[in-house]
PDB file of N, CA and C in Angstrom:
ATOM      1  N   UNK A   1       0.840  -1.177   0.000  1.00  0.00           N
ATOM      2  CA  UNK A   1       0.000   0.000   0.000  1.00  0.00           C
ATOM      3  C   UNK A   1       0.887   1.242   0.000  1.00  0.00           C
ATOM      4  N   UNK A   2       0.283   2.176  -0.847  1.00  0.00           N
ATOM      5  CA  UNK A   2       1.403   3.419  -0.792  1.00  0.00           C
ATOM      6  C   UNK A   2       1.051   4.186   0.246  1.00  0.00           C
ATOM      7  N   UNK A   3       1.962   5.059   0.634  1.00  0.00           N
ATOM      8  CA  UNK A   3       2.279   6.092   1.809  1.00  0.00           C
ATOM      9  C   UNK A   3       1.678   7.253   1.059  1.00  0.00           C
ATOM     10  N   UNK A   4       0.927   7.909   2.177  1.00  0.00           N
ATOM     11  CA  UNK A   4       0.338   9.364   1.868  1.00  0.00           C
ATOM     12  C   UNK A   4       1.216   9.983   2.338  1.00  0.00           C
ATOM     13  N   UNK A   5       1.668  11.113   1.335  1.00  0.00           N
ATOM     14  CA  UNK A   5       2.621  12.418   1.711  1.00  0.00           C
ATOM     15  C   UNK A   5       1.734  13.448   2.026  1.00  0.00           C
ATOM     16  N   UNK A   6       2.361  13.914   3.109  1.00  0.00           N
ATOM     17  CA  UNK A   6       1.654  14.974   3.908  1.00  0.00           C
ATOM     18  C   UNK A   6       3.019  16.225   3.893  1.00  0.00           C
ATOM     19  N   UNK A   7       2.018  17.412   4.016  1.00  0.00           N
ATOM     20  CA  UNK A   7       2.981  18.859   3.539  1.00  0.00           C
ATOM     21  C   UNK A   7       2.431  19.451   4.796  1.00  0.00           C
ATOM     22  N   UNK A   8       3.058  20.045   5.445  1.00  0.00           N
ATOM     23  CA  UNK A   8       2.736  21.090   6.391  1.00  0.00           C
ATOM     24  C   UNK A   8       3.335  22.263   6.580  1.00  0.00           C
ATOM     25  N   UNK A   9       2.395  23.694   6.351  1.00  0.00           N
ATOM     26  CA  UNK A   9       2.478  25.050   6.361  1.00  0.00           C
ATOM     27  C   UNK A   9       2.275  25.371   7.762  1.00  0.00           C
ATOM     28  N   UNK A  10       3.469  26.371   8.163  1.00  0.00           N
ATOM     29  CA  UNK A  10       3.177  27.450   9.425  1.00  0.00           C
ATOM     30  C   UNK A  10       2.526  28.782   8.739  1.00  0.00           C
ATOM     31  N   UNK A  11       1.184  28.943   9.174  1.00  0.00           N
ATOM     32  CA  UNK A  11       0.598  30.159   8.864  1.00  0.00           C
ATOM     33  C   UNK A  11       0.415  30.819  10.098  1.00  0.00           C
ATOM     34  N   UNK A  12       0.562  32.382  10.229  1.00  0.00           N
ATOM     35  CA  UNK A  12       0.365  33.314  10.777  1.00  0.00           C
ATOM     36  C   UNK A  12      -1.121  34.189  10.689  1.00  0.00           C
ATOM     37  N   UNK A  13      -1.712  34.174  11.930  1.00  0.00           N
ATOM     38  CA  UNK A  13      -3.028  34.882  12.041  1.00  0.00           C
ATOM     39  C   UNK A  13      -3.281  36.165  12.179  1.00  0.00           C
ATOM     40  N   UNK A  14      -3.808  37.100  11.466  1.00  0.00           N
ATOM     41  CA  UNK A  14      -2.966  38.574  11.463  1.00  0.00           C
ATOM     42  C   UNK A  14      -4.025  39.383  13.383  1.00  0.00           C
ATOM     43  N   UNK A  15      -4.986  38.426  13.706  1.00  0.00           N
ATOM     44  CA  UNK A  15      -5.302  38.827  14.842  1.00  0.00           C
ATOM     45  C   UNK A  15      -4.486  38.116  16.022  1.00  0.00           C
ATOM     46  N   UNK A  16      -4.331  37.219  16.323  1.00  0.00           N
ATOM     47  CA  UNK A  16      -4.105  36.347  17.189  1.00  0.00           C
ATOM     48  C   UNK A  16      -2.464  36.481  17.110  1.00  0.00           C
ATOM     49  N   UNK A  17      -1.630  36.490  15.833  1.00  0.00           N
ATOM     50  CA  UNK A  17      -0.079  36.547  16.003  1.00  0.00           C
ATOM     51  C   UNK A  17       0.528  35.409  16.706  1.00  0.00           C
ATOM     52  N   UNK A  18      -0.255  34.333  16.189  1.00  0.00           N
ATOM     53  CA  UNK A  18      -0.309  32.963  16.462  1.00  0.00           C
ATOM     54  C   UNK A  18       0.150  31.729  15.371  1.00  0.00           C
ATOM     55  N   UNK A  19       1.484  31.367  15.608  1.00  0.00           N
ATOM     56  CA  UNK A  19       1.664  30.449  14.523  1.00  0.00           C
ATOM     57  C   UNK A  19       0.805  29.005  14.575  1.00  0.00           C
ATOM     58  N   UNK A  20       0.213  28.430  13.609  1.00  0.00           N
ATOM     59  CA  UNK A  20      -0.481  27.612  13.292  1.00  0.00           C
ATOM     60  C   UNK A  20      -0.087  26.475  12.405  1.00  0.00           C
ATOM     61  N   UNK A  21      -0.166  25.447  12.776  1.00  0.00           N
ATOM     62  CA  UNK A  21      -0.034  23.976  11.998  1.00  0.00           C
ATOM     63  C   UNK A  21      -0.999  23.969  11.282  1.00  0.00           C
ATOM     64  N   UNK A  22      -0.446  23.471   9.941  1.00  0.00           N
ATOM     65  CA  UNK A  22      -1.953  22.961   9.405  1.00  0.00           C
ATOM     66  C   UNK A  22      -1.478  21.960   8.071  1.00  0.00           C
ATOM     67  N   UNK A  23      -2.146  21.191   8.144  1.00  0.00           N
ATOM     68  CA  UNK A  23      -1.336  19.782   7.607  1.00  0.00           C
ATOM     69  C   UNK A  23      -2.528  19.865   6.100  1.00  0.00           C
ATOM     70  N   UNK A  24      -1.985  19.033   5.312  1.00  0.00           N
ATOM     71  CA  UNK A  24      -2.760  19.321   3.923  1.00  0.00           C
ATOM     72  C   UNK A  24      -2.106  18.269   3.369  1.00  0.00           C
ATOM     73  N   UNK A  25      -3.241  17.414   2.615  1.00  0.00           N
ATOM     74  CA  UNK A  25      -3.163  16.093   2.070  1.00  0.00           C
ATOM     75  C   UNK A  25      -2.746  16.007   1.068  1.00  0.00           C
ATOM     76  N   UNK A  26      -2.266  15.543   0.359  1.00  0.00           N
ATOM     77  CA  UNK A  26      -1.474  15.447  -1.603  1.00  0.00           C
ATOM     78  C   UNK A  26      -2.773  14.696  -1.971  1.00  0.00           C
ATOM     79  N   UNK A  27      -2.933  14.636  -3.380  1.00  0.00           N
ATOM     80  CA  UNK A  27      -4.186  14.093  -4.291  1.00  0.00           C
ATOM     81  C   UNK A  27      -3.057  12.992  -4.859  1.00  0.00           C
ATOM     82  N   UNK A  28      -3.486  11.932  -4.735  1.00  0.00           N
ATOM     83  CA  UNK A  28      -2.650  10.711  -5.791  1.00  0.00           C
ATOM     84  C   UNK A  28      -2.732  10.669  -6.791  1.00  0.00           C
ATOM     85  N   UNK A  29      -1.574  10.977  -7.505  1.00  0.00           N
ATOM     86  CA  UNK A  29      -1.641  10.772  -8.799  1.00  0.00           C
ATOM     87  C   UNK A  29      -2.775  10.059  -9.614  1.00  0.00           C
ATOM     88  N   UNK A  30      -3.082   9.380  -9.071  1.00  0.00           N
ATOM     89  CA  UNK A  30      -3.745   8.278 -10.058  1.00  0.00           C
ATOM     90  C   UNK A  30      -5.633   9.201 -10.527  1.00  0.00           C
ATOM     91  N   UNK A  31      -5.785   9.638  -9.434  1.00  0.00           N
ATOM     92  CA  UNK A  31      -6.864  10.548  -8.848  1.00  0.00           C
ATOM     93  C   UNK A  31      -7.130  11.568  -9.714  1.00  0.00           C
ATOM     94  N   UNK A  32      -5.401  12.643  -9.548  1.00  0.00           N
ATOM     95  CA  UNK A  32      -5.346  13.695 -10.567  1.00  0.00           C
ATOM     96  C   UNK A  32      -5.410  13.458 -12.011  1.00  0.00           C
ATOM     97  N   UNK A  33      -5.292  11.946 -12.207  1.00  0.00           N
ATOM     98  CA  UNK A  33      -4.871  12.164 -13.816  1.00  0.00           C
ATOM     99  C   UNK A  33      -6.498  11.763 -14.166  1.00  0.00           C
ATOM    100  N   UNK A  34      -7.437  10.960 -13.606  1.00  0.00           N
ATOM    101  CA  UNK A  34      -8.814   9.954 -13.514  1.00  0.00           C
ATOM    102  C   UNK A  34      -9.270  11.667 -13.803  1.00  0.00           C
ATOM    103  N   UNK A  35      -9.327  12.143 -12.880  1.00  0.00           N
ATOM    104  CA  UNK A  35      -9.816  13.671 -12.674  1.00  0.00           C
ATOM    105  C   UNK A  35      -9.859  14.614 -13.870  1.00  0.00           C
ATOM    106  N   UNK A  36      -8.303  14.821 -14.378  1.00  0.00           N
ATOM    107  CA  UNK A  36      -8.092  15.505 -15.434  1.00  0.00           C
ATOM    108  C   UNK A  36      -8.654  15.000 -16.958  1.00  0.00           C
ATOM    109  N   UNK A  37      -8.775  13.651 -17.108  1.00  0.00           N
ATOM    110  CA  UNK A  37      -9.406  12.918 -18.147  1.00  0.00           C
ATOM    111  C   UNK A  37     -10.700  13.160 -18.467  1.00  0.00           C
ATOM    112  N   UNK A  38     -11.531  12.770 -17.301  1.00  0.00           N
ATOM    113  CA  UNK A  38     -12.937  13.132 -17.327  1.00  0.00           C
ATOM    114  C   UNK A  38     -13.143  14.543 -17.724  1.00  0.00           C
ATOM    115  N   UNK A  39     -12.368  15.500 -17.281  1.00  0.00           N
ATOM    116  CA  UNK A  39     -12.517  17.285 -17.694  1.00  0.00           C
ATOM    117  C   UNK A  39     -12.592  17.303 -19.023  1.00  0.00           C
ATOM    118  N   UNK A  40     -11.251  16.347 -19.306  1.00  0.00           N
ATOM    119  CA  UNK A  40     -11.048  16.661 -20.617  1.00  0.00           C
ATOM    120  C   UNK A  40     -12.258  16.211 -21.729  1.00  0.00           C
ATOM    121  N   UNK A  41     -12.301  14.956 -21.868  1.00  0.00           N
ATOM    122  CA  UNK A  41     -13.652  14.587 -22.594  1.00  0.00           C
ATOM    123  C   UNK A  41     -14.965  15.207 -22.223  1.00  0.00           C
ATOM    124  N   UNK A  42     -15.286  15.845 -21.498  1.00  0.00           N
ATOM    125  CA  UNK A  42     -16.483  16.627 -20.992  1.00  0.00           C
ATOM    126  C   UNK A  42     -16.239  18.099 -21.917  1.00  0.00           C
ATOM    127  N   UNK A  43     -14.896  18.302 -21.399  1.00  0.00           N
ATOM    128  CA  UNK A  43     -14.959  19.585 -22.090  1.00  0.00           C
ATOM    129  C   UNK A  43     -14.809  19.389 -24.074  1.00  0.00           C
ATOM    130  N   UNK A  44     -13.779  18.213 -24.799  1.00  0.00           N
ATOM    131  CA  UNK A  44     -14.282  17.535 -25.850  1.00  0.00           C
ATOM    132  C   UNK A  44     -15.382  17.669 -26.386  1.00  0.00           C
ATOM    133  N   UNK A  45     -16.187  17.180 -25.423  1.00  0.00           N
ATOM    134  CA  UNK A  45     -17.913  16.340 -25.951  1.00  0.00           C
ATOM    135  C   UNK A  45     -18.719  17.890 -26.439  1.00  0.00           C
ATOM    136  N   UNK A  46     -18.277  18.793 -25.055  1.00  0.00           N
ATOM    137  CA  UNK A  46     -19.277  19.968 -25.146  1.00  0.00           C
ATOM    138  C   UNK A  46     -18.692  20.986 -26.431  1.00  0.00           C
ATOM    139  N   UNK A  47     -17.605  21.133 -26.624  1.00  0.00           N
ATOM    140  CA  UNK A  47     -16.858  21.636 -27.727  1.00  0.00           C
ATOM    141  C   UNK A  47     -17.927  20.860 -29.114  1.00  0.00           C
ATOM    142  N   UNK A  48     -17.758  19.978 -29.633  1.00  0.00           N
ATOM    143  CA  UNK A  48     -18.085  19.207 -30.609  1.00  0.00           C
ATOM    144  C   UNK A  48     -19.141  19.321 -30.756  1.00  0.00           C
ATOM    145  N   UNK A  49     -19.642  19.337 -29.877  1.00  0.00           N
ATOM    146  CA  UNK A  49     -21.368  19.724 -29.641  1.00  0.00           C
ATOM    147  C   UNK A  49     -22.033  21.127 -30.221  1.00  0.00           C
ATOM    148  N   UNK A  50     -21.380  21.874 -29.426  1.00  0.00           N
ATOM    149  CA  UNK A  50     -21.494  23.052 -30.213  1.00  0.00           C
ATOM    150  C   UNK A  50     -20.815  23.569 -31.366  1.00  0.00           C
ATOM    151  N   UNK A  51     -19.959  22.840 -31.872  1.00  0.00           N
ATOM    152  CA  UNK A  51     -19.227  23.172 -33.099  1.00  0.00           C
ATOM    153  C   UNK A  51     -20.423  22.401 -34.288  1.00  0.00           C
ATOM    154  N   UNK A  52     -20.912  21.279 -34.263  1.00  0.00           N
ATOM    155  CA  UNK A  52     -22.076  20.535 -34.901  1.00  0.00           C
ATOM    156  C   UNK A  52     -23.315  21.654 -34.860  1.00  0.00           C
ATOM    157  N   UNK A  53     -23.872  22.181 -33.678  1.00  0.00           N
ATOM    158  CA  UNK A  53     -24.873  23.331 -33.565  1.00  0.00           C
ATOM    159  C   UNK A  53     -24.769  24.422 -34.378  1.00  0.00           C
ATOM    160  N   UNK A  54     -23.540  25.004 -34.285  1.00  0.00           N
ATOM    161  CA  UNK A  54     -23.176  26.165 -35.328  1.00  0.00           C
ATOM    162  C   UNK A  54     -23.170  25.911 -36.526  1.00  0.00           C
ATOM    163  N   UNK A  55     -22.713  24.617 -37.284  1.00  0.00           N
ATOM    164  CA  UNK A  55     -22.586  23.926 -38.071  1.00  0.00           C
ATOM    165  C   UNK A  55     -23.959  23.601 -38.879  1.00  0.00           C
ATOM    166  N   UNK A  56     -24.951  23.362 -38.026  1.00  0.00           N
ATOM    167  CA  UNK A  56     -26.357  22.949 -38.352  1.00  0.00           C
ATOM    168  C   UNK A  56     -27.351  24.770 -38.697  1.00  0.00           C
ATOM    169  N   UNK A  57     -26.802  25.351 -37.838  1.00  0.00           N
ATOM    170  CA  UNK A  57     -27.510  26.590 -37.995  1.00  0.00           C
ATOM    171  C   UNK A  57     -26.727  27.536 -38.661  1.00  0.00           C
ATOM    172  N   UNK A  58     -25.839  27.115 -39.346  1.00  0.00           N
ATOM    173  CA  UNK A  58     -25.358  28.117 -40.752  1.00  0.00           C
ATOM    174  C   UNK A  58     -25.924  27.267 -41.793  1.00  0.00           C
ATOM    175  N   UNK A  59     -26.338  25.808 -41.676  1.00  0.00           N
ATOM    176  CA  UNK A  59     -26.801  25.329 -42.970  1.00  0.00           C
ATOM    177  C   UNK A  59     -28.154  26.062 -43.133  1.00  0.00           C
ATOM    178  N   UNK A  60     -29.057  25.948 -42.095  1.00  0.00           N
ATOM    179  CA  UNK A  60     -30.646  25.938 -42.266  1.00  0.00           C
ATOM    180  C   UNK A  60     -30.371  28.055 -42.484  1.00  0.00           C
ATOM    181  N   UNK A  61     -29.355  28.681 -42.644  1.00  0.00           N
ATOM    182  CA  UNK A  61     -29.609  29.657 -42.332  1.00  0.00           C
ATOM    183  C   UNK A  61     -29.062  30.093 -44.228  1.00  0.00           C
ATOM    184  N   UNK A  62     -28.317  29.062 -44.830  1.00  0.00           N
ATOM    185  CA  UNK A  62     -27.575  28.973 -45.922  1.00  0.00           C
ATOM    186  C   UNK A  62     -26.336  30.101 -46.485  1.00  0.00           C
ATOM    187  N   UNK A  63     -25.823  30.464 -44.963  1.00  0.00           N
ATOM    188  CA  UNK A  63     -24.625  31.200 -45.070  1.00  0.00           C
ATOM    189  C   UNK A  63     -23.487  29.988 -45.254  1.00  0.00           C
ATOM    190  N   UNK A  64     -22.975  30.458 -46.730  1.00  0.00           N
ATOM    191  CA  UNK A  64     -22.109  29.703 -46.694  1.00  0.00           C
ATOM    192  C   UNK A  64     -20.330  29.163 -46.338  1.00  0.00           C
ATOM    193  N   UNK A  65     -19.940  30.943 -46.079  1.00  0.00           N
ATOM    194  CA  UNK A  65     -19.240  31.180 -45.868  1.00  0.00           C
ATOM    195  C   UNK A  65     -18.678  31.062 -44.062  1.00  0.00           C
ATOM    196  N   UNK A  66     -19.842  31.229 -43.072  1.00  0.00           N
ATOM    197  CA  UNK A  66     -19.367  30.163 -41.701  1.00  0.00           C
ATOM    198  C   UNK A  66     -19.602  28.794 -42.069  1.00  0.00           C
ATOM    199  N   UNK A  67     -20.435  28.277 -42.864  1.00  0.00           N
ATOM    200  CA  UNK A  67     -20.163  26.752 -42.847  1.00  0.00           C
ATOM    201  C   UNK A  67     -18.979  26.107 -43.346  1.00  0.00           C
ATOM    202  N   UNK A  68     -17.971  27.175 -44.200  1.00  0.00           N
ATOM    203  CA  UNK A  68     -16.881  26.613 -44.459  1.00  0.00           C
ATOM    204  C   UNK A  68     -15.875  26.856 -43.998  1.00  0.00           C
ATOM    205  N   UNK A  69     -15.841  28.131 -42.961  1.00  0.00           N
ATOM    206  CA  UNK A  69     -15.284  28.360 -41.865  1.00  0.00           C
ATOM    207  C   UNK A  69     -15.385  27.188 -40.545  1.00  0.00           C
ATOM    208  N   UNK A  70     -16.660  26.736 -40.552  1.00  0.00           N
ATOM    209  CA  UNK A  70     -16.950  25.593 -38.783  1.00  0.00           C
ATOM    210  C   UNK A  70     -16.505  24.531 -39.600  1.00  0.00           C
ATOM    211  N   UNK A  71     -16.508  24.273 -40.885  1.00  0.00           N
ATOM    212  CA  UNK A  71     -16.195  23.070 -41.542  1.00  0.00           C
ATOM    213  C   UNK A  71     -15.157  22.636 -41.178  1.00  0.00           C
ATOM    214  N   UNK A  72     -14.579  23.622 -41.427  1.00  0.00           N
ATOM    215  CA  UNK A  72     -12.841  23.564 -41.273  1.00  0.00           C
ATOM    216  C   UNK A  72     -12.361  23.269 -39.839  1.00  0.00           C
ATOM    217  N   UNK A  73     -12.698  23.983 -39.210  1.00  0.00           N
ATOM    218  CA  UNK A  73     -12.316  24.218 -37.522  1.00  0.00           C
ATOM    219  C   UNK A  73     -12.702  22.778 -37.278  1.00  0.00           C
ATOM    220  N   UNK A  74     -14.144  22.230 -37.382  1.00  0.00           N
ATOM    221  CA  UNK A  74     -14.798  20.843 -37.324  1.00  0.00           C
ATOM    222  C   UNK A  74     -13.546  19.744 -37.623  1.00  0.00           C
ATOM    223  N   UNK A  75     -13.256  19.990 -38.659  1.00  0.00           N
ATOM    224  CA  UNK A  75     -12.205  18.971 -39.309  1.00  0.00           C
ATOM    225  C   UNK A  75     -10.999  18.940 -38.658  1.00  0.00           C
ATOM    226  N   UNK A  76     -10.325  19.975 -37.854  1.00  0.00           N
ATOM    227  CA  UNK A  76      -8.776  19.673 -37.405  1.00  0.00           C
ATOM    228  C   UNK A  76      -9.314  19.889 -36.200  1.00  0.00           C
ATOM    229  N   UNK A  77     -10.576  20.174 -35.704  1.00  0.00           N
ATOM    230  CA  UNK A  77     -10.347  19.611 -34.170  1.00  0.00           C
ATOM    231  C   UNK A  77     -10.879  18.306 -33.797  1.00  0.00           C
ATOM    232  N   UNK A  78     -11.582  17.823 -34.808  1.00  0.00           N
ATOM    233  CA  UNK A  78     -12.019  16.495 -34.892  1.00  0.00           C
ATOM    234  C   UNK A  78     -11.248  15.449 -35.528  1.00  0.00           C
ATOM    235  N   UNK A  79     -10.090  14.638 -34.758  1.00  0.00           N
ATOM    236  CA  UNK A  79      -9.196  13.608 -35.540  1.00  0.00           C
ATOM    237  C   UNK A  79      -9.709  12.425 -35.020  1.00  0.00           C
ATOM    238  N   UNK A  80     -10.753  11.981 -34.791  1.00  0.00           N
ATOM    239  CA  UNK A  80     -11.198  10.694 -34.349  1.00  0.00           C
ATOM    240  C   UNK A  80     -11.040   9.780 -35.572  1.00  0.00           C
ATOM    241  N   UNK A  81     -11.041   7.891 -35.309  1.00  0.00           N
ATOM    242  CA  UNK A  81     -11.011   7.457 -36.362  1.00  0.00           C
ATOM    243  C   UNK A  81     -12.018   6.389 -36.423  1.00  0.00           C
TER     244      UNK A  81
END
């Protein structure tokens, strides 16, 4: 089982002029990266989402010139296979 690293700051209370312990937990790696993944595809999904929306409402609107603008953007931010 791995060891939790623990960090501890002396903070100063600007009433009291009282030094203070205060201990603060590390996030495990494994946690931060689970964490950062999920952001990422969330933030992905919602991107794509609305890049398809804009995409749909320059067609029905028949400007053609953002649809070949989101086309584009669509295409190199979308490398799925």
């Amino acid at each position: 089982m791995k060891k939790h690293k623990l960090s501890y700051q002396l903070r100063k209370f600007d009433k009291n002029e009282q030094l203070v312990l205060k201990a603060k937990r590390e996030i495990p790696f494994e946690i931060r990266l689970a964490s950062q993944l999920v952001l990422d595809d969330l933030c992905f999904s919602w991107n794509k989402a609305r890049l398809e929306e804009d995409i749909n409402q320059s067609i029905d609107e028949n400007n053609k010139e953002a649809f070949e603008t989101l086309s584009k953007t669509f295409n190199s931010y979308i490398w799925e296979s």
